[in-house]
C-alpha atoms as a PDB file:
ATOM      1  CA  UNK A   1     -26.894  15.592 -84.072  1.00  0.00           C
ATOM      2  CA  UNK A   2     -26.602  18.025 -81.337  1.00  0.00           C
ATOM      3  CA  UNK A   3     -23.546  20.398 -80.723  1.00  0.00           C
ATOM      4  CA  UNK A   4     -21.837  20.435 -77.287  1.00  0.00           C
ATOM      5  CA  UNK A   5     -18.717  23.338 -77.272  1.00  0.00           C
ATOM      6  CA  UNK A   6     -16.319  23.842 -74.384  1.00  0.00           C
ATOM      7  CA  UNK A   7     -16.018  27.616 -73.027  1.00  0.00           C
ATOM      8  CA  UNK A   8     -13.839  28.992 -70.735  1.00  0.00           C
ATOM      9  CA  UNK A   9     -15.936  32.871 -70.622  1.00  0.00           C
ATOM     10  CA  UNK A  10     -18.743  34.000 -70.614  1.00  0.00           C
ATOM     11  CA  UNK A  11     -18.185  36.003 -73.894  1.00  0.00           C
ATOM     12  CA  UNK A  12     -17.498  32.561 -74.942  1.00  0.00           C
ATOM     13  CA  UNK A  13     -20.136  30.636 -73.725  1.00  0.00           C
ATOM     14  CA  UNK A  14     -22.551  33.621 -75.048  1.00  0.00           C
ATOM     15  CA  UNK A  15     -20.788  33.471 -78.667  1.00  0.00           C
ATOM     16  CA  UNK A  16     -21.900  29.954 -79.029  1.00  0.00           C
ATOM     17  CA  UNK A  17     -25.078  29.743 -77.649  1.00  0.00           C
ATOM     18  CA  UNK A  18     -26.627  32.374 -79.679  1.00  0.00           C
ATOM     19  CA  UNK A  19     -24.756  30.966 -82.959  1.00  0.00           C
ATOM     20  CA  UNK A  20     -25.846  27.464 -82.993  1.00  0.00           C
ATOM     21  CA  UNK A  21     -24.300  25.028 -80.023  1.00  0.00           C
ATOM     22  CA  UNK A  22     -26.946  23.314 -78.349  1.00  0.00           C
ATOM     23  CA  UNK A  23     -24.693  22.787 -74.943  1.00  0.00           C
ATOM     24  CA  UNK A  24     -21.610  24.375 -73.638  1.00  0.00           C
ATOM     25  CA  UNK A  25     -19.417  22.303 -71.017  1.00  0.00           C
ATOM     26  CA  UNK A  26     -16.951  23.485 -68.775  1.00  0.00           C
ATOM     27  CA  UNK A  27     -14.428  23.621 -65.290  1.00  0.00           C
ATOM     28  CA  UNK A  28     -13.543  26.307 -62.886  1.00  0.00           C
ATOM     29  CA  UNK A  29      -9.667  26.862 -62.438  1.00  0.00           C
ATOM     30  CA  UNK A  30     -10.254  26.016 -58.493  1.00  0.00           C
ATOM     31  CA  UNK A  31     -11.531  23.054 -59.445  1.00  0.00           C
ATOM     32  CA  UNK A  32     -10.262  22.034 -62.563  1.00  0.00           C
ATOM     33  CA  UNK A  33     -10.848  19.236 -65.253  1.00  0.00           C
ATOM     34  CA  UNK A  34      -8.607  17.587 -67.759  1.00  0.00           C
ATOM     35  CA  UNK A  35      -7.950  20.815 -69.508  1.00  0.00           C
ATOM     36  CA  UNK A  36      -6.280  24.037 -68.887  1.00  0.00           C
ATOM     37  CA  UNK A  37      -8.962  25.922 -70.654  1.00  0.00           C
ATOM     38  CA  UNK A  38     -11.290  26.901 -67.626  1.00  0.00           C
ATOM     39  CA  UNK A  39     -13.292  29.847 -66.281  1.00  0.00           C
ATOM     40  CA  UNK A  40     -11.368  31.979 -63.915  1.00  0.00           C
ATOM     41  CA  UNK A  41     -14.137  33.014 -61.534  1.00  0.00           C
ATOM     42  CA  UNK A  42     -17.271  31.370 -60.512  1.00  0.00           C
ATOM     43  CA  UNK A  43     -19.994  34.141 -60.857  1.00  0.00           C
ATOM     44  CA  UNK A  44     -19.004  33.672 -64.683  1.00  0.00           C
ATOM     45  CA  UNK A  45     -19.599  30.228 -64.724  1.00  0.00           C
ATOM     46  CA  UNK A  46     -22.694  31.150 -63.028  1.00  0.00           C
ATOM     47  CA  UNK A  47     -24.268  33.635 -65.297  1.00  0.00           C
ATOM     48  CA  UNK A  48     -23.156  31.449 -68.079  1.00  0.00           C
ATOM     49  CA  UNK A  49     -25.530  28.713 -66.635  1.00  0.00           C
ATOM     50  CA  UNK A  50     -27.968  31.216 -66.187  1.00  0.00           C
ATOM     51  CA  UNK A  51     -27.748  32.307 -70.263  1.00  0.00           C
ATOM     52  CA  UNK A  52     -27.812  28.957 -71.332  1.00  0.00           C
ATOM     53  CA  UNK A  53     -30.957  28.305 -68.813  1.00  0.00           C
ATOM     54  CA  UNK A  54     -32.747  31.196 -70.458  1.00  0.00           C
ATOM     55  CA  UNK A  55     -31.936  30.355 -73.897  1.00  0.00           C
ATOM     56  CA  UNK A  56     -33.404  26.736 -73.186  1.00  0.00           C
ATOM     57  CA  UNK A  57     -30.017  25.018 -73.993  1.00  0.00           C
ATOM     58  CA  UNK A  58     -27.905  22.588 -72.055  1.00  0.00           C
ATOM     59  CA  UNK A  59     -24.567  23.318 -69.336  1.00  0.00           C
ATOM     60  CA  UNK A  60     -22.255  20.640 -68.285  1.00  0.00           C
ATOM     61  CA  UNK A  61     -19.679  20.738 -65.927  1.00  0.00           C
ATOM     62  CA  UNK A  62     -16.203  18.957 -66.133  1.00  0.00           C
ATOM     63  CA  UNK A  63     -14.836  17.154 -63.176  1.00  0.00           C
ATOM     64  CA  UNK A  64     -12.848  14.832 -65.695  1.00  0.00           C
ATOM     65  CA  UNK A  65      -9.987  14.087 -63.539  1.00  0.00           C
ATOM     66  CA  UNK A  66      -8.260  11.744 -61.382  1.00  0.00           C
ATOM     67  CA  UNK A  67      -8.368  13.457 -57.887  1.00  0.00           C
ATOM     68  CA  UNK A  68      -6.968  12.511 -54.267  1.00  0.00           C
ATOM     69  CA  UNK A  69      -9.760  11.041 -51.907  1.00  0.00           C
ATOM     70  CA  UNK A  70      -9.328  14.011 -49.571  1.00  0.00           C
ATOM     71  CA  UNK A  71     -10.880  16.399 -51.949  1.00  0.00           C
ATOM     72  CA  UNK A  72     -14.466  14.531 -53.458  1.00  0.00           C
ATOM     73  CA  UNK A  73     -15.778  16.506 -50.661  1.00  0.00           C
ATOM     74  CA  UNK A  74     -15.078  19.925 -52.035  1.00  0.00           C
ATOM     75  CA  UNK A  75     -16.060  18.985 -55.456  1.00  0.00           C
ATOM     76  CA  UNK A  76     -19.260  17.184 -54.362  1.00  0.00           C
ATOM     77  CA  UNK A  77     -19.921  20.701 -52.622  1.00  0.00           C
ATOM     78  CA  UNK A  78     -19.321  22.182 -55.900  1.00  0.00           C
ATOM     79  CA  UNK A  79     -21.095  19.949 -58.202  1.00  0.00           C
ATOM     80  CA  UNK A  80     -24.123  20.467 -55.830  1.00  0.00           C
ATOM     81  CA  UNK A  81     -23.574  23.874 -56.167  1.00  0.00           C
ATOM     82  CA  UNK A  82     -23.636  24.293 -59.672  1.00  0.00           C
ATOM     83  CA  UNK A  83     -26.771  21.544 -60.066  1.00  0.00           C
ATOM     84  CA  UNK A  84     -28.460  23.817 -57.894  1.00  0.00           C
ATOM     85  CA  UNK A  85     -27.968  26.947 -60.065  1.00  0.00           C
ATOM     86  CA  UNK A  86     -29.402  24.721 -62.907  1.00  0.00           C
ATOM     87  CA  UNK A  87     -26.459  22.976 -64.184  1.00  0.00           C
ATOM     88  CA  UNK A  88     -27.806  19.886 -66.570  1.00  0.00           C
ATOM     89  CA  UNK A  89     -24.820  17.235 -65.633  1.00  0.00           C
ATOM     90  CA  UNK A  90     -21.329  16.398 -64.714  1.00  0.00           C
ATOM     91  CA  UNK A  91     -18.453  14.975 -67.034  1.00  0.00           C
ATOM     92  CA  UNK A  92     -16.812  12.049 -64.979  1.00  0.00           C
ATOM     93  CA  UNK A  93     -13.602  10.128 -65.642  1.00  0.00           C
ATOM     94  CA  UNK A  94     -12.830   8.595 -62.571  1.00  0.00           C
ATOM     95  CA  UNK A  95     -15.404   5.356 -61.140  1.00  0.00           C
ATOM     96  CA  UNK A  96     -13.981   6.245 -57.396  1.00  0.00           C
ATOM     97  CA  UNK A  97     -15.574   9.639 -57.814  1.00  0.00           C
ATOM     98  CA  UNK A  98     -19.179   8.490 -59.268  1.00  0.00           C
ATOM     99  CA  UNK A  99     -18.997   5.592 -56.355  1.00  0.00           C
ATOM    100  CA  UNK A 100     -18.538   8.526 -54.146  1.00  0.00           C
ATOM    101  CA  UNK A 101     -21.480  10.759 -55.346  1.00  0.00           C
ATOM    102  CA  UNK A 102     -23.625   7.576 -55.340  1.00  0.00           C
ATOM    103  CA  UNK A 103     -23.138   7.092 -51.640  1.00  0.00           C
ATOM    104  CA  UNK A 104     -23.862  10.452 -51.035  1.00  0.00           C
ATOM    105  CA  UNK A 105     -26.897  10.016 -52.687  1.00  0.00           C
ATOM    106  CA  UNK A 106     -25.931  12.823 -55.237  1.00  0.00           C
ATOM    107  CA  UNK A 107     -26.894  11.087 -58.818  1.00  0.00           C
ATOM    108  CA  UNK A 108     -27.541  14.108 -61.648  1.00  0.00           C
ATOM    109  CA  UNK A 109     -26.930  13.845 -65.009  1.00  0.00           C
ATOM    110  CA  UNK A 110     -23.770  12.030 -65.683  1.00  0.00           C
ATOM    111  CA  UNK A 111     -21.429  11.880 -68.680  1.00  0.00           C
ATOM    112  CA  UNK A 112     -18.299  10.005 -69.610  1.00  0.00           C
ATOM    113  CA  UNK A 113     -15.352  11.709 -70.189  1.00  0.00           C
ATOM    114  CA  UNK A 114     -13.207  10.494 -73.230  1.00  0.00           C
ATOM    115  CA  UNK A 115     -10.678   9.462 -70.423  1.00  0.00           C
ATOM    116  CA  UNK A 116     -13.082   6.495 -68.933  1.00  0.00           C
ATOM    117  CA  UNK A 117     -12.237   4.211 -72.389  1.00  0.00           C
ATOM    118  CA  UNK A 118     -15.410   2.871 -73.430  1.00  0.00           C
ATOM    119  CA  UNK A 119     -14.903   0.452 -75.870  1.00  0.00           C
ATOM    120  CA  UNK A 120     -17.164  -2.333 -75.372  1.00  0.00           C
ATOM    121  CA  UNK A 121     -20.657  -2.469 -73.620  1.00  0.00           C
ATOM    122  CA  UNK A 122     -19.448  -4.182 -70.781  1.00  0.00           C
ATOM    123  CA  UNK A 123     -17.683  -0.547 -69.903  1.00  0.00           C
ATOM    124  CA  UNK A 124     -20.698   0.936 -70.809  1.00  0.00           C
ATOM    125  CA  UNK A 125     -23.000  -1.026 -68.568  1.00  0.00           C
ATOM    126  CA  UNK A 126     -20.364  -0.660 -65.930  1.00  0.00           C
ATOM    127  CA  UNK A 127     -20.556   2.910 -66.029  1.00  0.00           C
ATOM    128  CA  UNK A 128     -24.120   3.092 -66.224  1.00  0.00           C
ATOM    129  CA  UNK A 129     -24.607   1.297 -62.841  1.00  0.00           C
ATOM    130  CA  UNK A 130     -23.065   4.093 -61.763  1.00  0.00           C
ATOM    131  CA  UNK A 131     -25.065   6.458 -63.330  1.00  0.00           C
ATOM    132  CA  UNK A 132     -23.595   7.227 -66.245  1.00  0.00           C
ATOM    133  CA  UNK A 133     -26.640   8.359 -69.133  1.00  0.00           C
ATOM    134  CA  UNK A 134     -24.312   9.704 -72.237  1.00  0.00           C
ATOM    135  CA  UNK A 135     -21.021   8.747 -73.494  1.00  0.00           C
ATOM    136  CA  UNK A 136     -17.964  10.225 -75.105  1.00  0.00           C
ATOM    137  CA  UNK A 137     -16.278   7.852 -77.471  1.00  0.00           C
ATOM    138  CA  UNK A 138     -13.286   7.594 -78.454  1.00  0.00           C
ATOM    139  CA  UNK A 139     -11.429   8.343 -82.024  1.00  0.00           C
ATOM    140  CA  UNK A 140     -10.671   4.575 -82.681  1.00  0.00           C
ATOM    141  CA  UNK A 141     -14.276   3.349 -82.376  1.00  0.00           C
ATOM    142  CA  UNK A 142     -16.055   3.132 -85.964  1.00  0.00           C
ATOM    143  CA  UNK A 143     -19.773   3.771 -86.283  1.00  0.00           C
ATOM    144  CA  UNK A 144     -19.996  -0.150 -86.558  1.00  0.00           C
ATOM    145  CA  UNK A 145     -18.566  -0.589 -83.313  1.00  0.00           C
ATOM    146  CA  UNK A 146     -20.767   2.112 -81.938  1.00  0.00           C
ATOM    147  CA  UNK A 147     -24.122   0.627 -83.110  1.00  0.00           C
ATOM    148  CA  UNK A 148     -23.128  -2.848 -81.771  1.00  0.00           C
ATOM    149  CA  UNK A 149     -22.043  -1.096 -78.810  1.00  0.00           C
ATOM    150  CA  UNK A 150     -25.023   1.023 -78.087  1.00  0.00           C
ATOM    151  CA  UNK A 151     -27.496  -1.956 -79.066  1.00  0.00           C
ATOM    152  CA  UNK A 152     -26.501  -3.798 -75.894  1.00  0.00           C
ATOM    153  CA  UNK A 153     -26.271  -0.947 -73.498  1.00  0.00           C
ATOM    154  CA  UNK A 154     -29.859   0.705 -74.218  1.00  0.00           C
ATOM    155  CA  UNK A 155     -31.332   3.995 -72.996  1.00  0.00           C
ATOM    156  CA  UNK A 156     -27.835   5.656 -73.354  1.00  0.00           C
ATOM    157  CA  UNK A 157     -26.553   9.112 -75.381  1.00  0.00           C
ATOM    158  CA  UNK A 158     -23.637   8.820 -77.531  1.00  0.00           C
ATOM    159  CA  UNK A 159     -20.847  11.533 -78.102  1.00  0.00           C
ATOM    160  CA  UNK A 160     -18.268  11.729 -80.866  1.00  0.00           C
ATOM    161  CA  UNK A 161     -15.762  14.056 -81.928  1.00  0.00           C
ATOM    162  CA  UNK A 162     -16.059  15.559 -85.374  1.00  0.00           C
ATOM    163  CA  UNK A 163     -13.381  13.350 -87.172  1.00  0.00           C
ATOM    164  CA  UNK A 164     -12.350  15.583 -89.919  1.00  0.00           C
ATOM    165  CA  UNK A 165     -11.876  17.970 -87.186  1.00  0.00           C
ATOM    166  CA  UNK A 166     -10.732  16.387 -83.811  1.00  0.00           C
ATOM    167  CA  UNK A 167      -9.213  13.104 -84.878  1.00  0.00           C
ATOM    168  CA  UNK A 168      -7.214  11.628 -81.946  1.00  0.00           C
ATOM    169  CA  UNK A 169      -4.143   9.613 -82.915  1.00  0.00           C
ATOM    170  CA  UNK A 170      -3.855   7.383 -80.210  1.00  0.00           C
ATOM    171  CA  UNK A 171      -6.022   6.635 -77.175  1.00  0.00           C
ATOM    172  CA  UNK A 172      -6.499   9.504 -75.024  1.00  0.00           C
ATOM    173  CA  UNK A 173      -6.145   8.032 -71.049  1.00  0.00           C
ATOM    174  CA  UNK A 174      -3.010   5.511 -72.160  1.00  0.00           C
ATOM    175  CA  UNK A 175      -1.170   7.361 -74.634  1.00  0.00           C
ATOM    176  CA  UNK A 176       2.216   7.681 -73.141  1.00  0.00           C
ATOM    177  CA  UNK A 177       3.251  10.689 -75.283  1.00  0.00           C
ATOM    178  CA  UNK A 178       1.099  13.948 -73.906  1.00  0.00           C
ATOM    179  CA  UNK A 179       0.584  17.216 -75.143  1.00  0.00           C
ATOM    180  CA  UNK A 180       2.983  19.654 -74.896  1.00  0.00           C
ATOM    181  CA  UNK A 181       0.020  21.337 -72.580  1.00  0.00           C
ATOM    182  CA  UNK A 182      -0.104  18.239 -70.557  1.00  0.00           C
ATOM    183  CA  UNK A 183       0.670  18.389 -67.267  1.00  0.00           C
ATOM    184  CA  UNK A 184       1.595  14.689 -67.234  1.00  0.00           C
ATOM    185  CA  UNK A 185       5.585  14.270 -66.717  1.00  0.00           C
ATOM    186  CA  UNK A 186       7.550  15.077 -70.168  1.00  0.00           C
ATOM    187  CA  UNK A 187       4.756  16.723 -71.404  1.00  0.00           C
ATOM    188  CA  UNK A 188       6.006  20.142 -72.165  1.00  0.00           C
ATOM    189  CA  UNK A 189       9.285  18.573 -73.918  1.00  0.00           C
ATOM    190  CA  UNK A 190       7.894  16.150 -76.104  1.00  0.00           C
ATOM    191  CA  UNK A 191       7.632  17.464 -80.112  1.00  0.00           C
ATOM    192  CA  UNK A 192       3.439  18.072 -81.147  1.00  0.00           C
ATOM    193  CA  UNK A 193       1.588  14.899 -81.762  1.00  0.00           C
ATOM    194  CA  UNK A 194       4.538  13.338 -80.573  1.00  0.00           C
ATOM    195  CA  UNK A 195       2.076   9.480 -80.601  1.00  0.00           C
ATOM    196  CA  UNK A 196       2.660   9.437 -85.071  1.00  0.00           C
ATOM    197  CA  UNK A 197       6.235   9.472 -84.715  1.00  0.00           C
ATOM    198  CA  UNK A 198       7.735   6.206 -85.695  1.00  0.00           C
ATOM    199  CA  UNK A 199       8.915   4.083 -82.601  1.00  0.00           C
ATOM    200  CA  UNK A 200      11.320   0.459 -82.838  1.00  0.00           C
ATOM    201  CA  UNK A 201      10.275  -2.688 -81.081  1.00  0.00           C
ATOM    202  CA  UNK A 202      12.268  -6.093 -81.854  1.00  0.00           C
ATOM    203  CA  UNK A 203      13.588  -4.260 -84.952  1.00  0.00           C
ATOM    204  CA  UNK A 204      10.159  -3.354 -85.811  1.00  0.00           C
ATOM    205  CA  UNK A 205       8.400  -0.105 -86.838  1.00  0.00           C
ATOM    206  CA  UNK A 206       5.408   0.991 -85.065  1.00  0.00           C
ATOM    207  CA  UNK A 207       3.216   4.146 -85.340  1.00  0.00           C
ATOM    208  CA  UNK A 208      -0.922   5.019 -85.273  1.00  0.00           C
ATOM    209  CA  UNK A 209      -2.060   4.462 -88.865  1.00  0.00           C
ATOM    210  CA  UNK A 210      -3.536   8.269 -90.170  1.00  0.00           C
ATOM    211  CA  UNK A 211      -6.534   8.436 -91.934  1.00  0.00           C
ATOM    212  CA  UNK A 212      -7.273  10.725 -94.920  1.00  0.00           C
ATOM    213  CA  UNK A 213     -10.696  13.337 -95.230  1.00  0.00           C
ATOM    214  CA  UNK A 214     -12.736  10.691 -96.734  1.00  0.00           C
ATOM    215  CA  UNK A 215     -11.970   8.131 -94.581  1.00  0.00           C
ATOM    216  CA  UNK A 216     -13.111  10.765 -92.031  1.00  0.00           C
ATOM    217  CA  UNK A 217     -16.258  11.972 -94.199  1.00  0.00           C
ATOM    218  CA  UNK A 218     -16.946   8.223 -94.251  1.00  0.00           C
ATOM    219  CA  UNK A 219     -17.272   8.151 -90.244  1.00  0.00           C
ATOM    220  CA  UNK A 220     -18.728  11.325 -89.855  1.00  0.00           C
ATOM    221  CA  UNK A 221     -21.580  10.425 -92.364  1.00  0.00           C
ATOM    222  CA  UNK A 222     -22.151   6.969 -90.486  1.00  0.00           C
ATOM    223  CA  UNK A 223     -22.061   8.622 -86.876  1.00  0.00           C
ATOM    224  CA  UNK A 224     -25.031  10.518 -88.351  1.00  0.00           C
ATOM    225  CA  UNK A 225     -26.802   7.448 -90.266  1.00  0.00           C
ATOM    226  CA  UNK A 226     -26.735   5.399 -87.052  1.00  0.00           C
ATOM    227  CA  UNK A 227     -28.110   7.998 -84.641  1.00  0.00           C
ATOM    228  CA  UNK A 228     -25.079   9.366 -82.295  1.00  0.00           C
ATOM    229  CA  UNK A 229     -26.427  11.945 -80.000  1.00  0.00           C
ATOM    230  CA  UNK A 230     -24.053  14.823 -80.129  1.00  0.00           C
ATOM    231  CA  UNK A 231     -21.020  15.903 -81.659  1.00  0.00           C
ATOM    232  CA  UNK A 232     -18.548  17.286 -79.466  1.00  0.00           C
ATOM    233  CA  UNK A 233     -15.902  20.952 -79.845  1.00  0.00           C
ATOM    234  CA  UNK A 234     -13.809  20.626 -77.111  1.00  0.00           C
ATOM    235  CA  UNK A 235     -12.343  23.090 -74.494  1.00  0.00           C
ATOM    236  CA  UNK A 236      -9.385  24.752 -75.844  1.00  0.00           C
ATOM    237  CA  UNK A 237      -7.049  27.856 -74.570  1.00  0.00           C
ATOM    238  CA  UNK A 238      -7.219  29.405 -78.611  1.00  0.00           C
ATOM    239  CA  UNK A 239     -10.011  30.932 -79.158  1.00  0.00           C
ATOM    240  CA  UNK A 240     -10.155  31.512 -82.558  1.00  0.00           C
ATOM    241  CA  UNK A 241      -9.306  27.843 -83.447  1.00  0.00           C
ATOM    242  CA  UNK A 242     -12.362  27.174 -81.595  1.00  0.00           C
ATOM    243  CA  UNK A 243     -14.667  28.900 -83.280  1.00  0.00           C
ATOM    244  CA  UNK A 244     -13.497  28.115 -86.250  1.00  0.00           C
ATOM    245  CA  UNK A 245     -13.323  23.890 -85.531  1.00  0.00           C
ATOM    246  CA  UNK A 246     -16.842  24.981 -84.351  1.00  0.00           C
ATOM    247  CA  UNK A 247     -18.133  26.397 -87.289  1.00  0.00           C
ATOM    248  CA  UNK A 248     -16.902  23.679 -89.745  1.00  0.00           C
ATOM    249  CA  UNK A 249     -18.795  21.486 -87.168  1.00  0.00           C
ATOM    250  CA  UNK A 250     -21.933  23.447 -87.356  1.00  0.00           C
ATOM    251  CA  UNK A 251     -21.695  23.545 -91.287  1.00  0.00           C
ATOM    252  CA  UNK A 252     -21.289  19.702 -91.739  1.00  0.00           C
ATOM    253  CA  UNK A 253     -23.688  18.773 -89.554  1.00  0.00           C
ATOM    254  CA  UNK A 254     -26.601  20.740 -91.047  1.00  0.00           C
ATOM    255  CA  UNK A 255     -25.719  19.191 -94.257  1.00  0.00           C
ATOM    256  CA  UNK A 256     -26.128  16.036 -93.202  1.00  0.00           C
ATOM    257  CA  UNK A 257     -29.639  17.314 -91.620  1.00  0.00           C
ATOM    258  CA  UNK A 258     -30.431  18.306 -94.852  1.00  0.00           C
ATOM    259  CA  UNK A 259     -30.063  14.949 -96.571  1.00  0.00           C
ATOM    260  CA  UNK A 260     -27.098  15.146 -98.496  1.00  0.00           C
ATOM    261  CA  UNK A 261     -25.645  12.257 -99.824  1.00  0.00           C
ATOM    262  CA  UNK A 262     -22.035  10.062 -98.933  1.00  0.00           C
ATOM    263  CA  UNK A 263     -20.248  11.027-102.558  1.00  0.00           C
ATOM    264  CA  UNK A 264     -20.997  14.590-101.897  1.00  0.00           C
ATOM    265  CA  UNK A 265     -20.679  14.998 -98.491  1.00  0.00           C
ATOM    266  CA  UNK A 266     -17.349  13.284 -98.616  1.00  0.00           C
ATOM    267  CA  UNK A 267     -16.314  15.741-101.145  1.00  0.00           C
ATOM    268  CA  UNK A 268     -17.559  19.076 -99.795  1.00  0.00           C
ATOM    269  CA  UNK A 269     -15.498  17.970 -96.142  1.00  0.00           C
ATOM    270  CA  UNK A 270     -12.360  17.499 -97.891  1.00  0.00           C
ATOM    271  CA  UNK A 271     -13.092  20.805 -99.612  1.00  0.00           C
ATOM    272  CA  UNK A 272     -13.644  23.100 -96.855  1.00  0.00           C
ATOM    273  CA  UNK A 273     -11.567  21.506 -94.573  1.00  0.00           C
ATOM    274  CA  UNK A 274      -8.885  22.672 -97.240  1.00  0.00           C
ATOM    275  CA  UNK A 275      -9.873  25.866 -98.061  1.00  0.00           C
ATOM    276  CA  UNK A 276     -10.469  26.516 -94.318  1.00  0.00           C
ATOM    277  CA  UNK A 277      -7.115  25.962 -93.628  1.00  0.00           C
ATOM    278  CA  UNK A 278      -6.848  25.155 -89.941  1.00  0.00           C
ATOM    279  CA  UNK A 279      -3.028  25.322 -89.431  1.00  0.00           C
ATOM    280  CA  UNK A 280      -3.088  29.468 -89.724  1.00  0.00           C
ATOM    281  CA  UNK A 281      -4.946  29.324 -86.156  1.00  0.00           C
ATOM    282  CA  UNK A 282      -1.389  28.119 -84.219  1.00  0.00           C
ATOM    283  CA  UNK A 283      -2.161  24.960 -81.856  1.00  0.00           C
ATOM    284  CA  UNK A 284      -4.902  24.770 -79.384  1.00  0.00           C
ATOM    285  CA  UNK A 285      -3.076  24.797 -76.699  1.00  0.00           C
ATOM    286  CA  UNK A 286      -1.758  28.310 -76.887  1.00  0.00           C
ATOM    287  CA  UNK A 287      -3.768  30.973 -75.644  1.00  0.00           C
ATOM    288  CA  UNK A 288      -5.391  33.575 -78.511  1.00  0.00           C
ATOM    289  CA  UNK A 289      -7.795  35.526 -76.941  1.00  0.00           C
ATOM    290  CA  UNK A 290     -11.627  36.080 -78.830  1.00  0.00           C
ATOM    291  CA  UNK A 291     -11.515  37.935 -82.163  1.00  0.00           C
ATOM    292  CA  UNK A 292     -12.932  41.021 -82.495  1.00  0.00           C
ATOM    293  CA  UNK A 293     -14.637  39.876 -85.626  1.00  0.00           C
ATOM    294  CA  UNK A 294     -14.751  36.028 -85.580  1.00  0.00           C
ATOM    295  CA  UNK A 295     -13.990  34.369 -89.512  1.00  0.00           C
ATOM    296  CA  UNK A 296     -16.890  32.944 -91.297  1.00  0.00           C
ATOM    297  CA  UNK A 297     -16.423  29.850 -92.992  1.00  0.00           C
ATOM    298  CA  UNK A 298     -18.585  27.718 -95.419  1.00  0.00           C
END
């Protein structure tokens, strides 16, 4: 599988290209995405294009939110833009927007964003008539469902998250319990990961089930036997978390290149996710600025 890691600098963005990701994606602050974590000025997003161009590797940009009508013309002028600098593609959420680039006769690369919901391949032929070519699933989908999935909506790249790394506990674009970094109503006063608390209904208990490491090392292994595309690090505002959920990443997947097998893959994930640690790094949403000497892992 291929690596695809969201950047928000240029240091960034040149960090990860030259150690091992395969694709960087992300959003200008004028224009933003879904997340906060965006590049502050354009000529950086720019020259970080321009790296990735020279390097031979991949650029995407996010426009992976729900936007009044009044402004797809400034973001069509900026998606044109950027394809024009040698951008690859543009993450997409919202089907008014890709209806609007169609009829404008703008049709690049397009990829799903998390937030479309794809979980049949009626959605996915859907999105493909309007000219969507890779998608990003969601936590809840098993490599089962993804091979059924992808065998009735052909000619199509697949994205997951790494699930020992970025495991989702509830559905992204209907949970009704955002991030504190949210900017959805309530967000910033709900607790962290407020969707596994325990909520009543008709004197009933109800919660997202949690899965343990080799449950995860189980998925991860299958995403890889079936042929997903590209595992996905997504944009965050700490830095250092990054890299590091990128690294694990990195590691597991080449292990899995190199033919390991289930038992012992399952074992060395719940191992270095462990020993790695990944609390220490604070939550993702709080800014930490790039280490002078980035942690090696594995």
């Amino acid at each position: 599988m291929r690596i695809t890691v969201g950047v928000k600098s240029l240091k960034e963005a040149d960090y990860f290209l030259h150690n091992g990701a395969d694709e960087i994606h992300f959003s200008l602050k004028t224009v933003p995405g879904h997340r906060a974590a965006a590049f502050s000025n354009e000529k950086e997003l720019l020259d970080s294009v321009k790296l990735a161009i020279r390097l031979r590797k991949k650029t995407m940009l996010g426009l992976n939110a729900v936007y009044p009508r009044e402004k797809y013309p400034l973001l069509l002028r900026h998606a044109r833009k950027m394809t024009d600098h040698g951008l690859d593609g543009i993450i997409v959420r919202d089907p008014a927007l890709l209806e609007y680039f169609n009829t404008k006769k703008f049709r690049p690369y397009f990829v799903s964003s998390i937030l479309c919901a794809c979980f049949n391949s009626q959605a996915m032929e859907f999105y493909q008539d309007l000219g969507v070519r890779r998608f990003t699933l969601h936590s809840q989908i098993l490599p089962q469902d993804v091979k059924m999935m992808v065998s009735a909506a052909m000619k199509t790249e697949t994205v997951v998250f790494a699930p020992c790394i970025f495991l989702a506990a509830n559905l992204v674009p209907f949970c009704l319990c955002p991030y504190p970094e949210s900017r959805d109503p309530g967000g910033a006063r709900l607790p962290d990961h407020a969707c596994t608390l325990r909520y009543k209904c008709g004197g009933s208990d109800f919660r997202m089930l949690d899965s343990n490491l080799y449950f995860q090392a189980d998925m991860f292994y299958d995403f890889y036997g079936i042929g997903v595309h590209w595992l996905k690090v997504p944009r965050q505002m700490n830095t250092p978390k990054l890299i590091a959920d990128f690294k694990i990443t990195l590691f597991l997947n080449q292990l899995l290149e190199k033919g390991i097998d289930r038992k012992t893959f399952a074992v060395a994930v719940a191992e270095l996710v462990k020993r790695a640690d990944m609390n220490k790094y604070g939550k993702s949403y709080h800014f930490k600025p790039f280490p002078d000497k980035p942690e090696k892992h594995a």
